[in-house]
PDB file of N, CA and C in Angstrom:
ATOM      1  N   UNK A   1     111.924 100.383 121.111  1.00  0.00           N
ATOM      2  CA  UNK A   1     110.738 101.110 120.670  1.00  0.00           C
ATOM      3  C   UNK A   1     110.856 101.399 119.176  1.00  0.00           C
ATOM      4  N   UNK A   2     109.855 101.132 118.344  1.00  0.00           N
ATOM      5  CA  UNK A   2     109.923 101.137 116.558  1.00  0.00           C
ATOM      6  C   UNK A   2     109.795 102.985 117.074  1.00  0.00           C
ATOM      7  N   UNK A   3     110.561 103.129 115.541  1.00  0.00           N
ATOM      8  CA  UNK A   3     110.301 104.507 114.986  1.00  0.00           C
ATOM      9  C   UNK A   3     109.273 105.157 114.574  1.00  0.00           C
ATOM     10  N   UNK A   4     108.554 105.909 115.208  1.00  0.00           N
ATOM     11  CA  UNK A   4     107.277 106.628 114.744  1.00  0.00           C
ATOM     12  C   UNK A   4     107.257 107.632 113.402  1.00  0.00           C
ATOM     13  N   UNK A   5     106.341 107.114 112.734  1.00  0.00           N
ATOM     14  CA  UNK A   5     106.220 107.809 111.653  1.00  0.00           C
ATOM     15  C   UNK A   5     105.503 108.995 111.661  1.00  0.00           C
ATOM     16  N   UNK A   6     105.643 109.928 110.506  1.00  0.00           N
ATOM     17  CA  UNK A   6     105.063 111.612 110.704  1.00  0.00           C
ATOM     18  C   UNK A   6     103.896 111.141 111.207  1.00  0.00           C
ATOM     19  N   UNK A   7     102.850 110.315 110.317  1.00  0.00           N
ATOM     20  CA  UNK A   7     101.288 110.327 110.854  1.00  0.00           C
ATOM     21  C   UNK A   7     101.342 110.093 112.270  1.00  0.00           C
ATOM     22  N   UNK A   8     102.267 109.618 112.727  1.00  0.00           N
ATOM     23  CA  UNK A   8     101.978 108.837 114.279  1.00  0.00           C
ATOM     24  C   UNK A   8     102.301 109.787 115.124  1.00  0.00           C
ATOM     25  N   UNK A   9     103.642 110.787 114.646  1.00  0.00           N
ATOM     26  CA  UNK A   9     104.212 111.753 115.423  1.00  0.00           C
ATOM     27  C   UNK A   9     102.688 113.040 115.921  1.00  0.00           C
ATOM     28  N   UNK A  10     102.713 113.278 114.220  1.00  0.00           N
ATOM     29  CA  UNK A  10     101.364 114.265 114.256  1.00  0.00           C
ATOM     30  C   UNK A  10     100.361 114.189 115.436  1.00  0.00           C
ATOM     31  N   UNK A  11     100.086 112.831 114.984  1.00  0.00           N
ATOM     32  CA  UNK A  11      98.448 112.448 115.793  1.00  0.00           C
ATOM     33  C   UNK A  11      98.583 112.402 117.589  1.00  0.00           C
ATOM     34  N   UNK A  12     100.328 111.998 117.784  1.00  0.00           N
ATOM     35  CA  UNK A  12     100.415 112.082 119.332  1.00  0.00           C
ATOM     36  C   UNK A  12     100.542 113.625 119.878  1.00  0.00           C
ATOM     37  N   UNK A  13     101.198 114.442 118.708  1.00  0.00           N
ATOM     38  CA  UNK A  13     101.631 115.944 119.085  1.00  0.00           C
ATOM     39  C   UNK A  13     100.116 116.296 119.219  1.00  0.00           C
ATOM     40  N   UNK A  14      99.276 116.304 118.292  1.00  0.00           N
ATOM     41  CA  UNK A  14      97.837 116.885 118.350  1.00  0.00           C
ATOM     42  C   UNK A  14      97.257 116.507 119.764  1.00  0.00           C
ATOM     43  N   UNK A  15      97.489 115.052 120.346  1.00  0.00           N
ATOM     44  CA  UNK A  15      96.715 114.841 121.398  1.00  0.00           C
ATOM     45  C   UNK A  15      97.380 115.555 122.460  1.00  0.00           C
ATOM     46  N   UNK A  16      98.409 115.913 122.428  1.00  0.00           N
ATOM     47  CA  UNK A  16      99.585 116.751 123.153  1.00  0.00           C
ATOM     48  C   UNK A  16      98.278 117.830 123.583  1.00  0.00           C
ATOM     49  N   UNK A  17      98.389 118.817 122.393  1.00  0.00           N
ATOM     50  CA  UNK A  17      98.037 120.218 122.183  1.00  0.00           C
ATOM     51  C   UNK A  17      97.164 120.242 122.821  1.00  0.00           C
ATOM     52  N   UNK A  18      96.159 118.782 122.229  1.00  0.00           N
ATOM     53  CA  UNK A  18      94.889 118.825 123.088  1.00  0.00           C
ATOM     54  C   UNK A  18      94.475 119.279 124.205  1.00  0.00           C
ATOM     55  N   UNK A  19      95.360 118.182 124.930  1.00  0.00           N
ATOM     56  CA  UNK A  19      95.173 118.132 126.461  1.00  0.00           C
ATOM     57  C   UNK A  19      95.778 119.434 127.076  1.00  0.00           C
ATOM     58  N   UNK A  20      96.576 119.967 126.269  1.00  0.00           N
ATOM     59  CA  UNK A  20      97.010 121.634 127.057  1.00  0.00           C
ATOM     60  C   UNK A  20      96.181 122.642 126.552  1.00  0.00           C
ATOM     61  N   UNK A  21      95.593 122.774 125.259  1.00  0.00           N
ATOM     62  CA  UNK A  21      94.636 124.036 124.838  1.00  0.00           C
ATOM     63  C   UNK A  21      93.760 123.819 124.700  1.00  0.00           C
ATOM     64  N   UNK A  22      92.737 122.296 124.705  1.00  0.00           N
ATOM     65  CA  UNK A  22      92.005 122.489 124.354  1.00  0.00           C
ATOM     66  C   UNK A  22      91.614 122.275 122.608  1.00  0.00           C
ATOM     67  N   UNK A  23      92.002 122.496 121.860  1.00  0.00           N
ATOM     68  CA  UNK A  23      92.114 122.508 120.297  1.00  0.00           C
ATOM     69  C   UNK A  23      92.046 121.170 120.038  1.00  0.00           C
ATOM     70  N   UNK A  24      91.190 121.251 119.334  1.00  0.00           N
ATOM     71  CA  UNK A  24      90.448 119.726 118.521  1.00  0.00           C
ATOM     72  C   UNK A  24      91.526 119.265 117.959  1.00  0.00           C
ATOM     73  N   UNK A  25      92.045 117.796 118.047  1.00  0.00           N
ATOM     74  CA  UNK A  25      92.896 117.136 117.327  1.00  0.00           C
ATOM     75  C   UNK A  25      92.751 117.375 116.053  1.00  0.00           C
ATOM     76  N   UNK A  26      91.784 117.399 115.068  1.00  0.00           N
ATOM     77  CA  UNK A  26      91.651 117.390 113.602  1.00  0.00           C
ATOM     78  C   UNK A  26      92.368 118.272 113.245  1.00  0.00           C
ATOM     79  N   UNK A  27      92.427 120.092 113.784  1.00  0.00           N
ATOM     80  CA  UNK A  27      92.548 120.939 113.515  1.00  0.00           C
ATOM     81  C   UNK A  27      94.308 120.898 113.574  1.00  0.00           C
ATOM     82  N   UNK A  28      94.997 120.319 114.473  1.00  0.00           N
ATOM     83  CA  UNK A  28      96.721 120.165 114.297  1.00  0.00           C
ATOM     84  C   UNK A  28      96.994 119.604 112.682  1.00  0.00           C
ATOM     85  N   UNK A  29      97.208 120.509 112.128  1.00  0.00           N
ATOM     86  CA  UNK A  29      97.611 120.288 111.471  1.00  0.00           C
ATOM     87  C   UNK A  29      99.254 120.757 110.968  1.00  0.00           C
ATOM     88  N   UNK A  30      99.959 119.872 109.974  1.00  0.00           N
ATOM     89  CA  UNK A  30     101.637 120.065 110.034  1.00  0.00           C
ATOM     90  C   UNK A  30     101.535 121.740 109.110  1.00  0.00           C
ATOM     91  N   UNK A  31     100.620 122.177 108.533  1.00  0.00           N
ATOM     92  CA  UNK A  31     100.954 123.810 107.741  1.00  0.00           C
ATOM     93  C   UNK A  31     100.688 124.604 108.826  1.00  0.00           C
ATOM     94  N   UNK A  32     100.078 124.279 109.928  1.00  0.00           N
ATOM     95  CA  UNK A  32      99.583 125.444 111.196  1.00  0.00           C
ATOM     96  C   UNK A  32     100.490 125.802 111.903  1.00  0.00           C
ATOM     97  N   UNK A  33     100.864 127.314 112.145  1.00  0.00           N
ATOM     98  CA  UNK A  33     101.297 127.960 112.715  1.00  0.00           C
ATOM     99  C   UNK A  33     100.885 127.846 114.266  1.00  0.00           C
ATOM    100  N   UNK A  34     101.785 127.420 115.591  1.00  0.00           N
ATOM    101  CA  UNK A  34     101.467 127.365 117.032  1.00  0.00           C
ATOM    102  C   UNK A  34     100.926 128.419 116.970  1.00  0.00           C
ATOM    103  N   UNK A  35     101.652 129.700 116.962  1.00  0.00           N
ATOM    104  CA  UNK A  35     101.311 131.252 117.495  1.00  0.00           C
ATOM    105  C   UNK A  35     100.028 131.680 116.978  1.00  0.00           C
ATOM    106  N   UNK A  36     100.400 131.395 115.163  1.00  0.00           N
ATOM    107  CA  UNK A  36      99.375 132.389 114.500  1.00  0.00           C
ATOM    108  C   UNK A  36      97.625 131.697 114.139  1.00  0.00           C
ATOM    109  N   UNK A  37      97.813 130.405 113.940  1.00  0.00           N
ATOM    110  CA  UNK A  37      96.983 129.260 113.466  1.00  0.00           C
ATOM    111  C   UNK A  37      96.061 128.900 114.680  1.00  0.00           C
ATOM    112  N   UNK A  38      96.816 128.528 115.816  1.00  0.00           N
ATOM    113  CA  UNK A  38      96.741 127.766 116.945  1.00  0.00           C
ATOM    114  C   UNK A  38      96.464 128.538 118.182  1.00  0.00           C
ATOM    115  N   UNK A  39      97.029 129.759 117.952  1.00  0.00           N
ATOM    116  CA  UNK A  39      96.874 130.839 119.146  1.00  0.00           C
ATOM    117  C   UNK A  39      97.493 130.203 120.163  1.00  0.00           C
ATOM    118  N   UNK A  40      98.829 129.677 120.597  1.00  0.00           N
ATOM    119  CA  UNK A  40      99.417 128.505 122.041  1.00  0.00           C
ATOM    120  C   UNK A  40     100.808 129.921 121.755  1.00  0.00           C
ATOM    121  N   UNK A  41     100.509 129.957 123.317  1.00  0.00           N
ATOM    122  CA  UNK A  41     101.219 130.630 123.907  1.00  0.00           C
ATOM    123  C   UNK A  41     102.709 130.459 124.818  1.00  0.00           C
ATOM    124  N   UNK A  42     103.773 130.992 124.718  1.00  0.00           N
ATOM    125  CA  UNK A  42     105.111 130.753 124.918  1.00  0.00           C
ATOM    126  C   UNK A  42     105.226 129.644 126.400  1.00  0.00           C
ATOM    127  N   UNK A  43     103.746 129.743 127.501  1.00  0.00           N
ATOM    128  CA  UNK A  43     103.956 128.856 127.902  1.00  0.00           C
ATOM    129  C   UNK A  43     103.509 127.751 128.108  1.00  0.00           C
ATOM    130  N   UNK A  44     102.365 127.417 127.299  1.00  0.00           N
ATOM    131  CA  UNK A  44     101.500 126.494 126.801  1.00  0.00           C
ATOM    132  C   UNK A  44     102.874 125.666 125.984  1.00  0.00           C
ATOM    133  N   UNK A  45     102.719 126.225 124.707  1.00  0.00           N
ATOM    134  CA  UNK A  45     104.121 125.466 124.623  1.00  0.00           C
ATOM    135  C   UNK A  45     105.303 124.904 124.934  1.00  0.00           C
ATOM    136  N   UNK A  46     105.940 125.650 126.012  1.00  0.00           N
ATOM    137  CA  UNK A  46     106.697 124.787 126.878  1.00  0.00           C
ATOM    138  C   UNK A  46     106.026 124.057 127.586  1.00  0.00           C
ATOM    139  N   UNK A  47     105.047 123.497 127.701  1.00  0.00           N
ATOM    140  CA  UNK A  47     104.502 122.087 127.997  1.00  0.00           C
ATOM    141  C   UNK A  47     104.511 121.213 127.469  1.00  0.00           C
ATOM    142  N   UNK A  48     104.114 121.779 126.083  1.00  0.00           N
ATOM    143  CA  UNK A  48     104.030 121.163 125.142  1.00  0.00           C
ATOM    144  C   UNK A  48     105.688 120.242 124.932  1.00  0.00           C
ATOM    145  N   UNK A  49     106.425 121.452 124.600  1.00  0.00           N
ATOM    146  CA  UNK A  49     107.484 120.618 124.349  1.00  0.00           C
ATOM    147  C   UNK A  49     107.976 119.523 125.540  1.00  0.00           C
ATOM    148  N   UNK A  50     107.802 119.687 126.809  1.00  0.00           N
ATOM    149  CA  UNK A  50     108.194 118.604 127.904  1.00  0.00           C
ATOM    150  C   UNK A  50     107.345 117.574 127.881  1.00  0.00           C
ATOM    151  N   UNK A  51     106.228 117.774 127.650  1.00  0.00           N
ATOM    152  CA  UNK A  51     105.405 116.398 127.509  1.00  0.00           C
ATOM    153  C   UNK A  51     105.440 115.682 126.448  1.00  0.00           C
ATOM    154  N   UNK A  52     105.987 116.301 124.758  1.00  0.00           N
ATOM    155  CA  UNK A  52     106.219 115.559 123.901  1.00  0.00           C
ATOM    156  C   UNK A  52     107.933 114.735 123.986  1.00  0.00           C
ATOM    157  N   UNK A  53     108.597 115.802 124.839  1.00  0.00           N
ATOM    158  CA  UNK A  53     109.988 115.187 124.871  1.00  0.00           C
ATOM    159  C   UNK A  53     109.967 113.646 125.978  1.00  0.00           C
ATOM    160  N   UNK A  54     108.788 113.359 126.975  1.00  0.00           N
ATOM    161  CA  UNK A  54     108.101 112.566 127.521  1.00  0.00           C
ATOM    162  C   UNK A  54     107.648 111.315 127.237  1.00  0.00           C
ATOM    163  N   UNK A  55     106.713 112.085 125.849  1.00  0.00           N
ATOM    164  CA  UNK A  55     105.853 110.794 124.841  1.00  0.00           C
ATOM    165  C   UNK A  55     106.799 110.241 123.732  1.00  0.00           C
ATOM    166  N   UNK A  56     107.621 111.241 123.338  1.00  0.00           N
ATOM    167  CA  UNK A  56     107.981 110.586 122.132  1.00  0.00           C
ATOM    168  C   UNK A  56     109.659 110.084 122.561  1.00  0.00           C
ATOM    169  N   UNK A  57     110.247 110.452 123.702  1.00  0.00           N
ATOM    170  CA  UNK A  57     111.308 109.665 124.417  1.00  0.00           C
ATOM    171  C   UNK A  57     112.516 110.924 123.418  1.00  0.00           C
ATOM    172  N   UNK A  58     112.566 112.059 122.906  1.00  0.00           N
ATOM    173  CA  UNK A  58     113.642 112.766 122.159  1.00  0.00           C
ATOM    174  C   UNK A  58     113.811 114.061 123.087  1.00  0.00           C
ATOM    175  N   UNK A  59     114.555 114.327 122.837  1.00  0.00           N
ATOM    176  CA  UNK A  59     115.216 115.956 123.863  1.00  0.00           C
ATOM    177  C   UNK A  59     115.331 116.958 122.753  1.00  0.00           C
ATOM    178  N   UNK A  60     114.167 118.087 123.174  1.00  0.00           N
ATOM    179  CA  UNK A  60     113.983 119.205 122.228  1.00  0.00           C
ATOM    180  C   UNK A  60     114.802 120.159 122.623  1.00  0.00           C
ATOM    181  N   UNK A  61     115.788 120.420 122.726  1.00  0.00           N
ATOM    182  CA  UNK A  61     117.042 121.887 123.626  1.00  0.00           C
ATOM    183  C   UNK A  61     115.802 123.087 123.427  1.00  0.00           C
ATOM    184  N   UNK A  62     116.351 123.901 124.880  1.00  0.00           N
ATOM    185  CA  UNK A  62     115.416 125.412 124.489  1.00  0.00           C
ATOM    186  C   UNK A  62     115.882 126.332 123.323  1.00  0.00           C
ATOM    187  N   UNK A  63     116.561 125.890 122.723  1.00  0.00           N
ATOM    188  CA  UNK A  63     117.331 126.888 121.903  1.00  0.00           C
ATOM    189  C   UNK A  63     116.686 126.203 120.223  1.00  0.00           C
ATOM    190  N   UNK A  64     116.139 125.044 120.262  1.00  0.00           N
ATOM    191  CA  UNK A  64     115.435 124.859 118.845  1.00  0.00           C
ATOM    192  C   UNK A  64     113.937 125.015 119.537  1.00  0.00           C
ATOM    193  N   UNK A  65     113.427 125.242 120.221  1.00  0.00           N
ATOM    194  CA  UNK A  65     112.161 125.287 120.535  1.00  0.00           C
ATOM    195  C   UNK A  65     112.066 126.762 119.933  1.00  0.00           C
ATOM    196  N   UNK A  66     112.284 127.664 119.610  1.00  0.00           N
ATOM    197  CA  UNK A  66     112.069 128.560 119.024  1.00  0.00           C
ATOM    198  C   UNK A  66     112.321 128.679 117.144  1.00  0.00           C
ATOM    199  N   UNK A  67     112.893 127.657 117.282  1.00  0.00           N
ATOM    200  CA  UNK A  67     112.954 127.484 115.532  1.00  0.00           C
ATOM    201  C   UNK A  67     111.241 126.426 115.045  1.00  0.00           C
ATOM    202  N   UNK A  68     110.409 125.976 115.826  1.00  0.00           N
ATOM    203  CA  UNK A  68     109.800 125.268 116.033  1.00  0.00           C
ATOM    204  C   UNK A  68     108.180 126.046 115.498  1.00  0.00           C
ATOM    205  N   UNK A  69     108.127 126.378 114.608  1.00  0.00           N
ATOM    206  CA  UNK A  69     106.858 127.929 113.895  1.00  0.00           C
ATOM    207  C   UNK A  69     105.656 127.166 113.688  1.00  0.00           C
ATOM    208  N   UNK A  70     105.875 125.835 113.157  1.00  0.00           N
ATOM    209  CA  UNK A  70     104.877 125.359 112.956  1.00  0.00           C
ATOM    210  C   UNK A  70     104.650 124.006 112.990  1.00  0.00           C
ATOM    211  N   UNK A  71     103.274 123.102 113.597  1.00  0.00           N
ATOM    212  CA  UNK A  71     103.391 121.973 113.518  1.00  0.00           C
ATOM    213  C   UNK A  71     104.268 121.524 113.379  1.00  0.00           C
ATOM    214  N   UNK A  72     104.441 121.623 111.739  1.00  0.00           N
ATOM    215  CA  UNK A  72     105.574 120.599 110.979  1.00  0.00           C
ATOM    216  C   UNK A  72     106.652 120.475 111.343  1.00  0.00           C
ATOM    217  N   UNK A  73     107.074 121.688 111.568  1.00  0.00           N
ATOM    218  CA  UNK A  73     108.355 121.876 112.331  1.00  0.00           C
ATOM    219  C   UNK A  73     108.541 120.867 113.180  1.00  0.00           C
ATOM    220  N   UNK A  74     107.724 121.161 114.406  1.00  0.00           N
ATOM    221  CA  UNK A  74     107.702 119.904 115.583  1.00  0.00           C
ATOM    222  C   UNK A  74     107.945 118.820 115.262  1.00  0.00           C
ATOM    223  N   UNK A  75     106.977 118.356 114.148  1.00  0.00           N
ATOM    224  CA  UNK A  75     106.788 116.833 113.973  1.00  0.00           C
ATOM    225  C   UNK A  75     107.993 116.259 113.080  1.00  0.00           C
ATOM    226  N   UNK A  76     108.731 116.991 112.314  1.00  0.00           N
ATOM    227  CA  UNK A  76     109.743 117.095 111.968  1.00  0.00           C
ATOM    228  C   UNK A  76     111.170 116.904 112.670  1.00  0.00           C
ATOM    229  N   UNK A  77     111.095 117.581 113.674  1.00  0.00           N
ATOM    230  CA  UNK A  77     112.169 117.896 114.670  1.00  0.00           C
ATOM    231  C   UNK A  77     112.112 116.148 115.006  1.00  0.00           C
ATOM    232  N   UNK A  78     111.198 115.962 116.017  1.00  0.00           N
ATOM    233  CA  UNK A  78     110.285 114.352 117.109  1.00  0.00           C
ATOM    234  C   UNK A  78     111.183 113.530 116.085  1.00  0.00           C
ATOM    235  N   UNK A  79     110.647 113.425 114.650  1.00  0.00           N
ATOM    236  CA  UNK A  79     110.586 112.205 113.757  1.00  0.00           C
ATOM    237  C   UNK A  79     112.395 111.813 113.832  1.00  0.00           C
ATOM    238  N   UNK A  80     112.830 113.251 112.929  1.00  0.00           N
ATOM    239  CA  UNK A  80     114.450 112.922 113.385  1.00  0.00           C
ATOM    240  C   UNK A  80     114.642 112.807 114.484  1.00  0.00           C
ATOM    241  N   UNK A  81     114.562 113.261 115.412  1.00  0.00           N
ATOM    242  CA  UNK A  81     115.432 113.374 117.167  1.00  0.00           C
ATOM    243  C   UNK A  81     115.059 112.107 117.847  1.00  0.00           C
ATOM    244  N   UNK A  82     113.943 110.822 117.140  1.00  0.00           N
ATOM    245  CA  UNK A  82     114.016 109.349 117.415  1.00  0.00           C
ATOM    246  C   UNK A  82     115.081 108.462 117.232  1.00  0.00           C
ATOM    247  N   UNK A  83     115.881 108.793 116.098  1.00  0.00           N
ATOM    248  CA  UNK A  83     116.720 107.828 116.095  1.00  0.00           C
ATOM    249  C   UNK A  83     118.201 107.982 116.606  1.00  0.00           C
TER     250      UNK A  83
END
């Protein structure tokens, strides 16, 4: 499987979010805050993170899922934790 790049990571995490909150893909963006930006809640997000650890084939530990504040973070985390 090629290495996904941020845009690619982004655009799959957004369709992620989607399908659990609701929230328009456009609006994921990597400066948005889950909690504060996004309003996704401690267990919305743990969906989040199992279905991206799913799509994007990487293992997020529960113990960085809380270092995880914003988008970027995520897409950050995905991009490294591919290879």
């Amino acid at each position: 499987m090629a290495l996904l790049s941020t845009e690619e990571v982004l655009a799959g995490l957004a369709e992620l979010i989607n399908d659990e909150t609701g929230i328009a893909t456009d609006t994921v963006e990597m400066g948005k805050s889950f909690t504060d930006d996004l309003d996704i809640d401690s267990i919305s997000m743990m969906t989040i993170v199992v279905n991206a650890e799913e799509k994007f084939d990487v293992k997020i530990p529960d113990e960085e899922v809380k270092n995880l504040k914003s988008v970027g973070d995520a897409v950050d985390f995905i991009v490294k934790a591919q290879v």
